[in-house]
PDB file of N, CA and C in Angstrom:
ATOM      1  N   UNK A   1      -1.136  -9.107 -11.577  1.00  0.00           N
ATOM      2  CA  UNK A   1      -1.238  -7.666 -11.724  1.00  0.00           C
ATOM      3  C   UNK A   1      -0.683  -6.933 -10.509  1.00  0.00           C
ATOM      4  N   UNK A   2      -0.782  -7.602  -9.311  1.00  0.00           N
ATOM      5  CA  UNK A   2      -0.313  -6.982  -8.298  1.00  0.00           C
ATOM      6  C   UNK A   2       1.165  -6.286  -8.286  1.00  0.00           C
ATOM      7  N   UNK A   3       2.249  -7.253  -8.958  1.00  0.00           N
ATOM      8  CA  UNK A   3       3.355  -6.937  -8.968  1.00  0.00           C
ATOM      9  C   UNK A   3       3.655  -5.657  -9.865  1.00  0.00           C
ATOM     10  N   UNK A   4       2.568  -5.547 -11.016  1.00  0.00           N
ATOM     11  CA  UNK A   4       2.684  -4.373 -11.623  1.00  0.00           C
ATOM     12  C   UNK A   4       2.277  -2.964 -10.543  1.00  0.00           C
ATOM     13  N   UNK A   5       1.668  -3.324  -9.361  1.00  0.00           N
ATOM     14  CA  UNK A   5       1.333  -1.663  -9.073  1.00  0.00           C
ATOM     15  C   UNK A   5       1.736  -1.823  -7.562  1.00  0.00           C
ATOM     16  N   UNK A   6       2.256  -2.998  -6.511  1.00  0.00           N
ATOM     17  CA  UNK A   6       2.971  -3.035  -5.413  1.00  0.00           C
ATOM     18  C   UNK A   6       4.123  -3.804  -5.302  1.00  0.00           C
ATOM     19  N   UNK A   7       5.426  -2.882  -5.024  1.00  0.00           N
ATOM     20  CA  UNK A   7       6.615  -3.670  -4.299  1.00  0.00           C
ATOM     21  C   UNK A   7       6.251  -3.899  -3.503  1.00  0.00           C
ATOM     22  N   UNK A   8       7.600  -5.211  -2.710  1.00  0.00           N
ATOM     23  CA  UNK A   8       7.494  -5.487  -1.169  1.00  0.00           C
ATOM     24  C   UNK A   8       8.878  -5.543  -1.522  1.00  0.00           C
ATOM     25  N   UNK A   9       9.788  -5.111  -0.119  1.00  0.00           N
ATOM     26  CA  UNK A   9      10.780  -5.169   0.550  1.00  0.00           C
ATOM     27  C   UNK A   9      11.183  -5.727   1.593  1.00  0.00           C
ATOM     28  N   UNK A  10      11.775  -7.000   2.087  1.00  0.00           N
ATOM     29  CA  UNK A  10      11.724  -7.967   3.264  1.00  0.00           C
ATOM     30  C   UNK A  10      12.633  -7.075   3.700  1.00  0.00           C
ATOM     31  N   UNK A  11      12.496  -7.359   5.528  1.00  0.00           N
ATOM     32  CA  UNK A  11      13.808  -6.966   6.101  1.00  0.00           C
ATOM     33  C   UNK A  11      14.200  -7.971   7.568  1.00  0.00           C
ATOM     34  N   UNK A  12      14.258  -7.442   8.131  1.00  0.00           N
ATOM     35  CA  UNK A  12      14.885  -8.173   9.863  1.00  0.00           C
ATOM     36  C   UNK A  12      13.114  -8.443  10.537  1.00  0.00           C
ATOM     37  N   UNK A  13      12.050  -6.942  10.126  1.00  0.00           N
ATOM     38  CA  UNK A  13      11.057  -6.804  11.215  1.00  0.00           C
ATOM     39  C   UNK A  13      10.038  -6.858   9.901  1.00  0.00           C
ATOM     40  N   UNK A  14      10.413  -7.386   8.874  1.00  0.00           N
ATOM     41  CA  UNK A  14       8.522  -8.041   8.441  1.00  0.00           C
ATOM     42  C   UNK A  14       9.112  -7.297   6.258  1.00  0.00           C
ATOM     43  N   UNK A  15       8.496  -7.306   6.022  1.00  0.00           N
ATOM     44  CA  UNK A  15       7.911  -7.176   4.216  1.00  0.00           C
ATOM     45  C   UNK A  15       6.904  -5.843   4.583  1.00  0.00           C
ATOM     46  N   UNK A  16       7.810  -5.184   3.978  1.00  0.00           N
ATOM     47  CA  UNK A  16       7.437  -3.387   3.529  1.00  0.00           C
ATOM     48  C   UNK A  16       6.455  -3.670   2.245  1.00  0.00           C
ATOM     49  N   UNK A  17       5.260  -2.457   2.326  1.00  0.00           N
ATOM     50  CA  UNK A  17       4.548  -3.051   0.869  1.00  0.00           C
ATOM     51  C   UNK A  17       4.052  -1.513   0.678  1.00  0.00           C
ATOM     52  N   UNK A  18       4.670  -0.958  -0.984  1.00  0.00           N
ATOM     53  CA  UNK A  18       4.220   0.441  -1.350  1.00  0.00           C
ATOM     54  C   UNK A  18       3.916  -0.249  -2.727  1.00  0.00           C
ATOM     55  N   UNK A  19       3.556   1.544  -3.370  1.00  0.00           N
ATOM     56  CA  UNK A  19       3.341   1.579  -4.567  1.00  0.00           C
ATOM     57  C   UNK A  19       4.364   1.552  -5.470  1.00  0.00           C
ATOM     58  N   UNK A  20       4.572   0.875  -6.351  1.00  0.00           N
ATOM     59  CA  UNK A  20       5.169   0.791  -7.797  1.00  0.00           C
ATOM     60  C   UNK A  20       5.243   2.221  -8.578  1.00  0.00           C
ATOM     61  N   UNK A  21       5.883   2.797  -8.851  1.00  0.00           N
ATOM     62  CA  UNK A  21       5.761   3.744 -10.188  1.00  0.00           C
ATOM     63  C   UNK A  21       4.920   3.313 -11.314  1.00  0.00           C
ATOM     64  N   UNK A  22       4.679   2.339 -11.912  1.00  0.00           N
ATOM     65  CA  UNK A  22       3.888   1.976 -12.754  1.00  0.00           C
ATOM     66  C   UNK A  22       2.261   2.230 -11.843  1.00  0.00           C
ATOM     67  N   UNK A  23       2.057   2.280 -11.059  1.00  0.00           N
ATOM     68  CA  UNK A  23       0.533   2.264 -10.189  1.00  0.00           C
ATOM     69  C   UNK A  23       0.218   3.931 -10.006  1.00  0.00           C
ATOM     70  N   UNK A  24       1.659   4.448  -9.551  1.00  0.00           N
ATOM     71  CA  UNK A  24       1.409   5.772  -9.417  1.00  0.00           C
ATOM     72  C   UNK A  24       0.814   6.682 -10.946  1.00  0.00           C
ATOM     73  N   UNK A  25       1.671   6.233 -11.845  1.00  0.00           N
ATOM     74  CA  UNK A  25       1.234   6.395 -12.782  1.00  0.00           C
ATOM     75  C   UNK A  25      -0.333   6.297 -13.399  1.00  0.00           C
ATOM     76  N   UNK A  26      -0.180   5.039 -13.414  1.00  0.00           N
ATOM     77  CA  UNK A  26      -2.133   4.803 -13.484  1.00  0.00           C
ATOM     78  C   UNK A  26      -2.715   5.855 -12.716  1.00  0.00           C
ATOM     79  N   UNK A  27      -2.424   5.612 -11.749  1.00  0.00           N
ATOM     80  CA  UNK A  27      -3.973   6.603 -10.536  1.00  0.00           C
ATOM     81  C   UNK A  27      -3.657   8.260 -10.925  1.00  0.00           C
ATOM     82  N   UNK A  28      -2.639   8.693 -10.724  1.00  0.00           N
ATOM     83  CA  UNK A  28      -2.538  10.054 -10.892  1.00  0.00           C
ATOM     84  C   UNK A  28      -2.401  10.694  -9.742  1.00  0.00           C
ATOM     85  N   UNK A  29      -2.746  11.777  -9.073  1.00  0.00           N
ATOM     86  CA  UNK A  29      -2.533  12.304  -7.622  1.00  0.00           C
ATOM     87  C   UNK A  29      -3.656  11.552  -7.041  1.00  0.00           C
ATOM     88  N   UNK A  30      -3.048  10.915  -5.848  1.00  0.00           N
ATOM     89  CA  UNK A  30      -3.883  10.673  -4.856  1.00  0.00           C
ATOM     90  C   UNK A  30      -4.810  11.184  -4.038  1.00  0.00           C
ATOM     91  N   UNK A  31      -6.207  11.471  -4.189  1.00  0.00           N
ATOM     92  CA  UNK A  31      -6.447  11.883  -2.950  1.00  0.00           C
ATOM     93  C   UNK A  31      -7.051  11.780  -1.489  1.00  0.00           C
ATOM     94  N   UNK A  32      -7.110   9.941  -1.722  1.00  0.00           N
ATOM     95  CA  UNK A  32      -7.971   8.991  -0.064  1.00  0.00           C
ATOM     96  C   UNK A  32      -7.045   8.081  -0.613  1.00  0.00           C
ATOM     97  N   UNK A  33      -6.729   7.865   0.647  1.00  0.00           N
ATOM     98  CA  UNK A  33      -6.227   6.108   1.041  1.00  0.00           C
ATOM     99  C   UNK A  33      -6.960   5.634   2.296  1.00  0.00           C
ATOM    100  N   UNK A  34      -7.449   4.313   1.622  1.00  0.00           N
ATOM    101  CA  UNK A  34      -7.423   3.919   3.374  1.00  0.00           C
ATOM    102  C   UNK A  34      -6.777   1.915   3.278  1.00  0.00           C
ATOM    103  N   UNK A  35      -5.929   2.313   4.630  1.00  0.00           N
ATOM    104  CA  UNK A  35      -4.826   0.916   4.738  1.00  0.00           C
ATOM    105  C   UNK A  35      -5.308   0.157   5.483  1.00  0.00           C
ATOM    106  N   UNK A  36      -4.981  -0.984   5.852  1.00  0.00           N
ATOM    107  CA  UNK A  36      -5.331  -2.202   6.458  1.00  0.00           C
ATOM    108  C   UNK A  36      -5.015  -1.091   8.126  1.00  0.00           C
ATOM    109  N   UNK A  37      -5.371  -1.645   9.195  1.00  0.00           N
ATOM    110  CA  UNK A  37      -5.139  -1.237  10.591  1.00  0.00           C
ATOM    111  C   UNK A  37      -4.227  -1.813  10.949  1.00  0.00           C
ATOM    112  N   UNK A  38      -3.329  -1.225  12.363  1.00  0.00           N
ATOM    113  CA  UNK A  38      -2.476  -2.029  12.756  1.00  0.00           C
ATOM    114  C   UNK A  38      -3.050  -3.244  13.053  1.00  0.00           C
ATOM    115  N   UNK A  39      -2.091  -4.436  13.628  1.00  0.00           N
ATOM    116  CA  UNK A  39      -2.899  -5.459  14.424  1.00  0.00           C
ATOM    117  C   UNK A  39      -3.566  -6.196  13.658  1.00  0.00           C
ATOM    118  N   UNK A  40      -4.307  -6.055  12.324  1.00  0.00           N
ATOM    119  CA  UNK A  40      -5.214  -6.892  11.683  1.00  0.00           C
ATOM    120  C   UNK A  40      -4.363  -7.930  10.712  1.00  0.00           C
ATOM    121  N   UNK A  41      -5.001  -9.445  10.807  1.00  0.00           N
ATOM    122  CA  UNK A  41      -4.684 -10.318  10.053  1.00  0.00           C
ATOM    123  C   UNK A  41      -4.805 -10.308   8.762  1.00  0.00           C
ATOM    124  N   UNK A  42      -3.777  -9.942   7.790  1.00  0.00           N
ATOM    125  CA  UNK A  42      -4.367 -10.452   6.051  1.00  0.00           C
ATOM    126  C   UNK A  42      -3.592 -11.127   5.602  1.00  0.00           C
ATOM    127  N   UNK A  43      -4.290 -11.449   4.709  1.00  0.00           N
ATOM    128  CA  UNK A  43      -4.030 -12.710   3.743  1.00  0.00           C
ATOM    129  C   UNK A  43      -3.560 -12.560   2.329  1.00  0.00           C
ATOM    130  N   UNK A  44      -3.167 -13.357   1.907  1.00  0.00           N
ATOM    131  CA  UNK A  44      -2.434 -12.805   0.058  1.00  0.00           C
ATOM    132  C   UNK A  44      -3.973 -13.124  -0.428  1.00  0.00           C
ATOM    133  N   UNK A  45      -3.621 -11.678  -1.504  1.00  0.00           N
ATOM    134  CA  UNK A  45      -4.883 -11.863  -2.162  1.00  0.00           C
ATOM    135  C   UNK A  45      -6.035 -10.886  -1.919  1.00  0.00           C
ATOM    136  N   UNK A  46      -6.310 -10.903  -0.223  1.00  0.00           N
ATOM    137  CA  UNK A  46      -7.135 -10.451  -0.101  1.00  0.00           C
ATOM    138  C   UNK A  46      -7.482  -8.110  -0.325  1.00  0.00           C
ATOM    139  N   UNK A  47      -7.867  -7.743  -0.789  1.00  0.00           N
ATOM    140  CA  UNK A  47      -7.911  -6.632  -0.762  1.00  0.00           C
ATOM    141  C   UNK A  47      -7.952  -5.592   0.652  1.00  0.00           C
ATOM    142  N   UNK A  48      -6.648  -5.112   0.552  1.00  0.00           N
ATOM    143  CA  UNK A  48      -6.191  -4.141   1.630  1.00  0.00           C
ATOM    144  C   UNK A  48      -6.364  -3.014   2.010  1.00  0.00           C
ATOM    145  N   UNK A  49      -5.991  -2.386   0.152  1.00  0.00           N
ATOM    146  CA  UNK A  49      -5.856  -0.910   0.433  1.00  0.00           C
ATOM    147  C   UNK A  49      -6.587  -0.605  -0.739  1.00  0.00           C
ATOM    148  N   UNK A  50      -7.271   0.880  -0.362  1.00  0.00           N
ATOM    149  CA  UNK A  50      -7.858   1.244  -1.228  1.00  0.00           C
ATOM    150  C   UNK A  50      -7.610   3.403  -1.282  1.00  0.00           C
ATOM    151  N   UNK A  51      -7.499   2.928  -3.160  1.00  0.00           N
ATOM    152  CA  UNK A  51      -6.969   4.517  -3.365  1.00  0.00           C
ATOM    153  C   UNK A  51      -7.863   4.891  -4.065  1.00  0.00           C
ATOM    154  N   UNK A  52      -7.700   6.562  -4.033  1.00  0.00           N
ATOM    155  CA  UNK A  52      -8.733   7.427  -4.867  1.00  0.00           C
ATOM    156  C   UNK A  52      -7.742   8.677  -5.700  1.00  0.00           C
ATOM    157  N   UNK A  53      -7.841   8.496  -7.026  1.00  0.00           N
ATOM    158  CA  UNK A  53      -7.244   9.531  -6.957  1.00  0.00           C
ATOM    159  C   UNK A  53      -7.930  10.141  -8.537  1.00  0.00           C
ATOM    160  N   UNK A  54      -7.106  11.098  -9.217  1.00  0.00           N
ATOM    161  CA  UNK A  54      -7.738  11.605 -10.173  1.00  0.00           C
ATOM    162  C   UNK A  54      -8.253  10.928 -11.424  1.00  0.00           C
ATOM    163  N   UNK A  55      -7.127   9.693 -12.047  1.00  0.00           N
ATOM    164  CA  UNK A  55      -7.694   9.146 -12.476  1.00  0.00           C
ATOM    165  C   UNK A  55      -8.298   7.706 -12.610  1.00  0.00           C
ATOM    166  N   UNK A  56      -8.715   7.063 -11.387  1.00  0.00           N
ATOM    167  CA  UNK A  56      -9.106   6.422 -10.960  1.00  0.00           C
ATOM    168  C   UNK A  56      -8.961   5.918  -9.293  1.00  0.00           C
ATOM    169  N   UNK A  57     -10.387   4.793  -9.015  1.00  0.00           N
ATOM    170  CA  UNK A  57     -10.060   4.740  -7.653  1.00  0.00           C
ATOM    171  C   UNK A  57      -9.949   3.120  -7.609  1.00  0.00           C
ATOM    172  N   UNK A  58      -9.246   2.695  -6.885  1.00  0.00           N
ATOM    173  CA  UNK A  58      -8.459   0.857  -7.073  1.00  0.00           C
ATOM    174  C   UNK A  58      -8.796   0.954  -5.644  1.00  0.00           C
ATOM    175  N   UNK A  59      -8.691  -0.528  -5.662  1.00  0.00           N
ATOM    176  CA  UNK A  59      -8.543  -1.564  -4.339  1.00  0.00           C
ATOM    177  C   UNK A  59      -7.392  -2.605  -4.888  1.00  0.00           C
ATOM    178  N   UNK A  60      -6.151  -2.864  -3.974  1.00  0.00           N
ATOM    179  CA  UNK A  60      -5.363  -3.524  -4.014  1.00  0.00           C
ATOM    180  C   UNK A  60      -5.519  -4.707  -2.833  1.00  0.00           C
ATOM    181  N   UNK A  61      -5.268  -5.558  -3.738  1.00  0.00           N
ATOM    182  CA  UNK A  61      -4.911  -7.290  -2.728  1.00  0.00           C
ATOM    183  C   UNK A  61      -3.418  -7.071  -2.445  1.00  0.00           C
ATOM    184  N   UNK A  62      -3.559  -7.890  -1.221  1.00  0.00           N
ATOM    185  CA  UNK A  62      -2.053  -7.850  -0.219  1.00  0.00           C
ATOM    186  C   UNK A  62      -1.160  -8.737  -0.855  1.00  0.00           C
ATOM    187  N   UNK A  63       0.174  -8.715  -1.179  1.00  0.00           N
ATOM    188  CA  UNK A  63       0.826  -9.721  -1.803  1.00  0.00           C
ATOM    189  C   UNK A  63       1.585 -10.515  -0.957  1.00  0.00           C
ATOM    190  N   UNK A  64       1.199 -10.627   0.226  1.00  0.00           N
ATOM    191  CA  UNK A  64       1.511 -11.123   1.218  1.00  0.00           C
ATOM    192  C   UNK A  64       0.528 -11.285   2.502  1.00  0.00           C
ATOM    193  N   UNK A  65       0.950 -12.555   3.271  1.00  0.00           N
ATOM    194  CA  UNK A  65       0.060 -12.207   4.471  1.00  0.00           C
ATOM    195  C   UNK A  65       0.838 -12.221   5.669  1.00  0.00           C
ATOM    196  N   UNK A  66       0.070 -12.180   6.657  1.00  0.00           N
ATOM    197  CA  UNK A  66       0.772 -11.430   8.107  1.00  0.00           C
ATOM    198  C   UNK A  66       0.276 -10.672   8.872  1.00  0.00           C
ATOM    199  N   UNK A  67       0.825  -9.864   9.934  1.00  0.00           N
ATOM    200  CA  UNK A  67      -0.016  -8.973  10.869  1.00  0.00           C
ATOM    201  C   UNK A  67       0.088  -7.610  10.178  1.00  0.00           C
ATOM    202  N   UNK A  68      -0.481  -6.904  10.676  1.00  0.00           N
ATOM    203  CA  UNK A  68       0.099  -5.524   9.839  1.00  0.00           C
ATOM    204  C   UNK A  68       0.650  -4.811  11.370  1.00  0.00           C
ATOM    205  N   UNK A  69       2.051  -4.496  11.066  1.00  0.00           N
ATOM    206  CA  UNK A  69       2.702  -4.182  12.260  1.00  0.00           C
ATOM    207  C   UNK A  69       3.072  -2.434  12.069  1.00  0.00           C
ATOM    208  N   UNK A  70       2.939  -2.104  10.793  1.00  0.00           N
ATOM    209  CA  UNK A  70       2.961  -0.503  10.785  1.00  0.00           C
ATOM    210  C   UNK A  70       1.817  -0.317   9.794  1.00  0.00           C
ATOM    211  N   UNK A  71       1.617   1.138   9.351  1.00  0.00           N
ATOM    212  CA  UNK A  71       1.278   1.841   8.170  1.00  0.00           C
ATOM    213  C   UNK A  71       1.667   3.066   7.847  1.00  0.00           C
ATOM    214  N   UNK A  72       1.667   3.601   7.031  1.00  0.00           N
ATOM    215  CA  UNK A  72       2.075   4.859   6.895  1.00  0.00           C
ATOM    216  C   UNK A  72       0.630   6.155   7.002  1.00  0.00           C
ATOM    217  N   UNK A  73       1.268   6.439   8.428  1.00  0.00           N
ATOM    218  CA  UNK A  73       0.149   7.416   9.013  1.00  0.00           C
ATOM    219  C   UNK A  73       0.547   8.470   8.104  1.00  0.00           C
ATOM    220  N   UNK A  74       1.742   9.248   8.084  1.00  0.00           N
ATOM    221  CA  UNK A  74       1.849  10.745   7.463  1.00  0.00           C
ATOM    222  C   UNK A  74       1.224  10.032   6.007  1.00  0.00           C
ATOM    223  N   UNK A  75       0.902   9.282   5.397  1.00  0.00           N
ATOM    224  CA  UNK A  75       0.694   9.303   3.728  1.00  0.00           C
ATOM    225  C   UNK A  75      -1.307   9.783   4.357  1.00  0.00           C
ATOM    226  N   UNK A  76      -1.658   8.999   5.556  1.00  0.00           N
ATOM    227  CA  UNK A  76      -3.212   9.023   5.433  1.00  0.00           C
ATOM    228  C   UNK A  76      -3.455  10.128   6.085  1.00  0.00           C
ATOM    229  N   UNK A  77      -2.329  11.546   6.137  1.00  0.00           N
ATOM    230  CA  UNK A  77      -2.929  12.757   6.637  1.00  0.00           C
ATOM    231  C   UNK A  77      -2.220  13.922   5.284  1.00  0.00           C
ATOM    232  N   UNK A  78      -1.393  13.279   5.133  1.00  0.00           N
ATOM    233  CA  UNK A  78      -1.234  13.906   3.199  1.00  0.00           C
ATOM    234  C   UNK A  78      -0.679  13.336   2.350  1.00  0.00           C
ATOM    235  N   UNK A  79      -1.878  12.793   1.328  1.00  0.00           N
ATOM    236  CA  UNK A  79      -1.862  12.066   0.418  1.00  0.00           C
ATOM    237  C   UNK A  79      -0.619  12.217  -0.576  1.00  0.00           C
ATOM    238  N   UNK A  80      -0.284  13.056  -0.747  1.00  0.00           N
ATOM    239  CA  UNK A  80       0.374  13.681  -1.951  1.00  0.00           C
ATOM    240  C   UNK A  80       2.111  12.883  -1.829  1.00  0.00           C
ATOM    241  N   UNK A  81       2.240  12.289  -0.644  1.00  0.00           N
ATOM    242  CA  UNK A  81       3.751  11.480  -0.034  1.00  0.00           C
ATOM    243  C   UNK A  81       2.949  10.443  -0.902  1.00  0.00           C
ATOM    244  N   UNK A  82       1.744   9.741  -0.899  1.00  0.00           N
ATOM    245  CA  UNK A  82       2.014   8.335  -1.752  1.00  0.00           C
ATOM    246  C   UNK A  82       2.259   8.799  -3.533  1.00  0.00           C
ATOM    247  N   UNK A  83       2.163   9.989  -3.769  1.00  0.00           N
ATOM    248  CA  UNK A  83       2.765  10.020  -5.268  1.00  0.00           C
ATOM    249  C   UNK A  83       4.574  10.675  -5.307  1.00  0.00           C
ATOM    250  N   UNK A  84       5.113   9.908  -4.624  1.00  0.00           N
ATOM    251  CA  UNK A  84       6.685  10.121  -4.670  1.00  0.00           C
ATOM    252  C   UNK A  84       7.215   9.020  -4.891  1.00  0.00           C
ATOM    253  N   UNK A  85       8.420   8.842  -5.282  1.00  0.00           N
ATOM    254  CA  UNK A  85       8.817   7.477  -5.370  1.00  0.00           C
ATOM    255  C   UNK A  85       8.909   6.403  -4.214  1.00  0.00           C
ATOM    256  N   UNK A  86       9.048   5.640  -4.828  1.00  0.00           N
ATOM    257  CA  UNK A  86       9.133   4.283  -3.226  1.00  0.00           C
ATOM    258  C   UNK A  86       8.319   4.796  -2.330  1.00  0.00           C
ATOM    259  N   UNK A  87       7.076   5.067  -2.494  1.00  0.00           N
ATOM    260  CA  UNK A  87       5.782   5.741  -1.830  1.00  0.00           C
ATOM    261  C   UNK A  87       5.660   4.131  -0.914  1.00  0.00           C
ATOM    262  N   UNK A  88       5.455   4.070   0.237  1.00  0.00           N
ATOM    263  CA  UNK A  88       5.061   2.698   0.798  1.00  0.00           C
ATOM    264  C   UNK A  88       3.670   3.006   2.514  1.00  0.00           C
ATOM    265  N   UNK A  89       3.254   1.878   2.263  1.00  0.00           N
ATOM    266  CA  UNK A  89       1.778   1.833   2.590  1.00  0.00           C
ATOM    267  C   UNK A  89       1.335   1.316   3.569  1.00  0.00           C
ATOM    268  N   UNK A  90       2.420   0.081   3.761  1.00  0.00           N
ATOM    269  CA  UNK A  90       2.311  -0.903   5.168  1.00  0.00           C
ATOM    270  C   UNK A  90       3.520  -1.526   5.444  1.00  0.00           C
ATOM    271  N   UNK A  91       3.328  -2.597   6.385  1.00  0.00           N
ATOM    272  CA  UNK A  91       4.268  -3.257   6.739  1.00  0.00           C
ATOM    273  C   UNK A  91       3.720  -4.719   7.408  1.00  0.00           C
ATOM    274  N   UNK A  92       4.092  -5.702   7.007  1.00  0.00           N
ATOM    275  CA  UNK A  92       3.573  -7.130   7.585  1.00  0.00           C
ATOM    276  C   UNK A  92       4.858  -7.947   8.251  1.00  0.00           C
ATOM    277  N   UNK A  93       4.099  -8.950   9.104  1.00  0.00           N
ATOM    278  CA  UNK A  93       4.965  -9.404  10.150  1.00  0.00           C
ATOM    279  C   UNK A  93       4.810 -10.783   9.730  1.00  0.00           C
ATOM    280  N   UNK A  94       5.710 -11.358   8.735  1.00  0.00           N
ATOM    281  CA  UNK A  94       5.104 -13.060   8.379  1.00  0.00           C
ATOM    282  C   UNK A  94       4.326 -13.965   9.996  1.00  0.00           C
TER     283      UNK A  94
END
């Protein structure tokens, strides 16, 4: 199910991980996120992020593991950037 509601994007500095259009869809406008921290270890599988929005509130497992070497601060001071396309959430460091 994961792949239905998060891409990942590899690059040079780690696997980008947002929302899917199909996820945005489900939830509806966002209005809480909260992301893994920098610095913290996760694991595939384990549940990362968690959204709230109008029509429903999810917890997503990481489809990857690694450090978390970014996040997207402007999405956790206005929500409304994770309902755009290629909306993305974190970033891991294999």
């Amino acid at each position: 199910m994961a792949e239905e509601n998060l891409w990942m994007k590899e690059d040079s500095e780690g696997v980008t991980v947002g929302l899917t259009a199909v996820a945005q869809d489900d939830l509806g406008n966002i209005s809480f996120a909260m992301l893994p921290k920098v610095g913290s270890e996760i694991t595939l599988g384990e549940g990362v992020v968690e959204l709230e929005a109008e029509k429903a509130v999810v917890e997503y497992e990481s489809p990857v593991s690694g450090t978390v070497i970014s996040i997207n601060e402007a999405a956790l001071k206005d929500t409304s950037l994770l309902d755009k396309p290629d909306a993305w959430l974190y970033k891991v460091k294999k």
